[in-house]
Protein backbone atom coordinates (compact mmCIF):
# COMPACT_ATOMS: atom_id res chain seq x y z
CA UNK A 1 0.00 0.00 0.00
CA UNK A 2 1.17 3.41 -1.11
CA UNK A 3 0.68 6.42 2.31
CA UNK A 4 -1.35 9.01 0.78
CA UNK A 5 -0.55 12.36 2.12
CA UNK A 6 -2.67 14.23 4.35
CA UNK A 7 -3.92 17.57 2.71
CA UNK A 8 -1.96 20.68 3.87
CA UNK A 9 -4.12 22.04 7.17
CA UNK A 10 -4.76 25.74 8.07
CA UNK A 11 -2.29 25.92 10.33
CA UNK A 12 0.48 24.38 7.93
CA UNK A 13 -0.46 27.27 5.61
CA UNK A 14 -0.28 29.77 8.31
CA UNK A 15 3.67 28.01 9.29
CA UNK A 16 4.55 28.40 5.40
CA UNK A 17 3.71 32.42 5.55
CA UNK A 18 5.10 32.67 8.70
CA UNK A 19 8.05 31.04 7.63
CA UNK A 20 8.17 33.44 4.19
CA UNK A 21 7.79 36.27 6.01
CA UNK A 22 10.73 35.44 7.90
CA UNK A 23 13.06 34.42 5.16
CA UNK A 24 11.78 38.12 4.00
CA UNK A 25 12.83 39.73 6.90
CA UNK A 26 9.05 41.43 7.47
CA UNK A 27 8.58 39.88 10.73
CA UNK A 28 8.75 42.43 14.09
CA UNK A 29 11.18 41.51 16.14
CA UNK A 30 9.08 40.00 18.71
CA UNK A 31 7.55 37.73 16.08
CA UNK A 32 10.71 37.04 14.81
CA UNK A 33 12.24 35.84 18.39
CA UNK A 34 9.37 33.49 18.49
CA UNK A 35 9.95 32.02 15.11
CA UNK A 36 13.78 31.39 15.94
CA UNK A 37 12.51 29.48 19.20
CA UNK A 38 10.05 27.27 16.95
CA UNK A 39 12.95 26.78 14.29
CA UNK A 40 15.01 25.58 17.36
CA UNK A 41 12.44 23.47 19.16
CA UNK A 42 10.02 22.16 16.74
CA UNK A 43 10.84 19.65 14.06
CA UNK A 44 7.78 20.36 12.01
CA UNK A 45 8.88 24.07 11.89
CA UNK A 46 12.33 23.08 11.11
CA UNK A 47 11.28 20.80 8.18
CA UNK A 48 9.25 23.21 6.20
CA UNK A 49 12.00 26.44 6.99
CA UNK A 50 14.35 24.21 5.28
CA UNK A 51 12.48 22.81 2.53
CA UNK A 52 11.35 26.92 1.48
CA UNK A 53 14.78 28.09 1.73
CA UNK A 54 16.03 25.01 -0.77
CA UNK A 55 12.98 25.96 -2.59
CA UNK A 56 14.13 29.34 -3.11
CA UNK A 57 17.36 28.74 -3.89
CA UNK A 58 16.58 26.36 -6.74
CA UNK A 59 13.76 29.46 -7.88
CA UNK A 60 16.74 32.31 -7.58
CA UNK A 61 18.09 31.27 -10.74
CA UNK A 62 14.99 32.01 -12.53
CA UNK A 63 15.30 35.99 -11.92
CA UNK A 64 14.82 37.94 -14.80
CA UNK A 65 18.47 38.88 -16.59
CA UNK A 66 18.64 42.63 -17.66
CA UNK A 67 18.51 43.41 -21.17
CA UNK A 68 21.89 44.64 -23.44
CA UNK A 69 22.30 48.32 -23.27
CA UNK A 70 21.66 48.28 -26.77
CA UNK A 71 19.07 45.77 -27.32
CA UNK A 72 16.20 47.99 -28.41
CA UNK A 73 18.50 49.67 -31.40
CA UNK A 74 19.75 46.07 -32.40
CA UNK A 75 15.88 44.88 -32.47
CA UNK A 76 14.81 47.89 -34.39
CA UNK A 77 17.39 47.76 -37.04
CA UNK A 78 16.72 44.18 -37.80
CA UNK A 79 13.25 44.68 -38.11
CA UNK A 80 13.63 47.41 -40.48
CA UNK A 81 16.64 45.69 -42.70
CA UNK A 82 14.33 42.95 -42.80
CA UNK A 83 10.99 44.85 -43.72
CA UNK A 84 12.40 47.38 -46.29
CA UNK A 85 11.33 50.08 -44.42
CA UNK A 86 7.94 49.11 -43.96
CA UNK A 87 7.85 48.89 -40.09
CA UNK A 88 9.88 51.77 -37.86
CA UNK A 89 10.67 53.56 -41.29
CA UNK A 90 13.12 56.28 -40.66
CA UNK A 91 11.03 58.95 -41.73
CA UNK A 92 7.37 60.00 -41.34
CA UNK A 93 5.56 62.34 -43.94
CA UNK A 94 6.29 65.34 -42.42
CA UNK A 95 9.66 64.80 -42.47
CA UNK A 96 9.32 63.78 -46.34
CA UNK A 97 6.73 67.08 -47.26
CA UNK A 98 8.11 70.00 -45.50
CA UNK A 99 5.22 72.23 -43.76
CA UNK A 100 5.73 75.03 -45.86
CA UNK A 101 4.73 72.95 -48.92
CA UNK A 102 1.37 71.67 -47.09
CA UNK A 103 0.55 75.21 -45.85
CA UNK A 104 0.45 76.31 -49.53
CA UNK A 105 -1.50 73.52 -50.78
CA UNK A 106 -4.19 74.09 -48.02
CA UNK A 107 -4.61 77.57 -48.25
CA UNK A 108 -4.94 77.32 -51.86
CA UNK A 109 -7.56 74.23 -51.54
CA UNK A 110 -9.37 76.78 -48.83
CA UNK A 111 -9.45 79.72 -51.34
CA UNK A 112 -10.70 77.35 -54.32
CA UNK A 113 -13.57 76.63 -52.25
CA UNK A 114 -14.19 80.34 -51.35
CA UNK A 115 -14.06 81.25 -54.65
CA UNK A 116 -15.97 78.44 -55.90
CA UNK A 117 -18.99 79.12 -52.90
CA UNK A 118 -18.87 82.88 -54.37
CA UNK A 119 -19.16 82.31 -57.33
CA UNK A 120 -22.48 80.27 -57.25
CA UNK A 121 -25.58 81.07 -57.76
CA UNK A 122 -27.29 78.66 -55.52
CA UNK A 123 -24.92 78.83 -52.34
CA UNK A 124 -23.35 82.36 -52.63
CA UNK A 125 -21.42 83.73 -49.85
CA UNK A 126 -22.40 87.36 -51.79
CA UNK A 127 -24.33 89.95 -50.21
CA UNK A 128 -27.25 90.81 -53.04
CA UNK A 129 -27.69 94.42 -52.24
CA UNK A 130 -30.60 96.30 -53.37
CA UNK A 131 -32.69 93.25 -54.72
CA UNK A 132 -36.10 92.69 -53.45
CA UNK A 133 -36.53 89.10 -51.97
CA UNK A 134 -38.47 86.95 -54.22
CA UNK A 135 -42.02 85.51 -53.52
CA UNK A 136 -41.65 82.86 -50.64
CA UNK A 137 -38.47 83.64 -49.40
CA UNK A 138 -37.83 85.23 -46.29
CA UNK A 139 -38.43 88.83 -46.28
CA UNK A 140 -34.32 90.88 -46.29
CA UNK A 141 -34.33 94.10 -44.92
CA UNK A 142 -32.77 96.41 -46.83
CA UNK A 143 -29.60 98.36 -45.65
């Protein structure tokens, strides 16, 4: 027959955080002197300090390792060898039409429209001066 082990109780939880927080050094001093006298006394307490300290010292090789200085650049570069350009390109439109250029084109595109609102007889921006309103419209007065 195989022994089946017992699930872990309240009070073993309650040992294991006790037992973290003192490998973490966040116990009060008080709390702390009591732990050291259960490490010293009690078995149980013993056996489950050392088990979470081998435990973390098999887990402290897992930490996360820093980055090259230069890793973002390298990434970058690669990406855009490898793309043509297409991703990260070097330059944006503004940098390929300079503002001066766009400033010109809108202003001229806003005065085209002007010019093209005045000039109609349906939507006129004109003023018609002197004209009597016709039949059904709303009455102008005159100035």
């Amino acid at each position: 027959m195989t022994q089946v082990e017992a699930e872990p109780t309240e009070a073993d939880d309650e040992m294991i955080a006790t037992l973290s927080d003192y490998l973490d050094g966040a116990l009060p001093a008080d709390r702390r002197k009591e732990v050291d006298g259960k490490l010293a006394s009690d078995a149980a307490w013993k056996s489950a300090h050392d088990e979470l300290v081998e435990t973390r010292n098999a887990l402290s090789g897992l930490q996360k390792a820093r980055a090259p200085v230069s890793f973002t650049e390298d990434v970058t570069g690669t990406i855009h060898k490898r793309s043509a350009g297409r991703f990260f390109a070097k330059r944006t439109f503004g940098d390929r039409v300079p503002f001066g250029a766009l400033l010109i084109v809108a202003l001229v595109g806003i005065a085209v429209i002007a010019y093209v609102l005045w000039s109609s007889p349906t939507g006129s921006l004109k003023m018609e001066r002197g004209r009597e309103p016709r039949s059904g419209s709303a009455i102008v007065p005159k100035i």
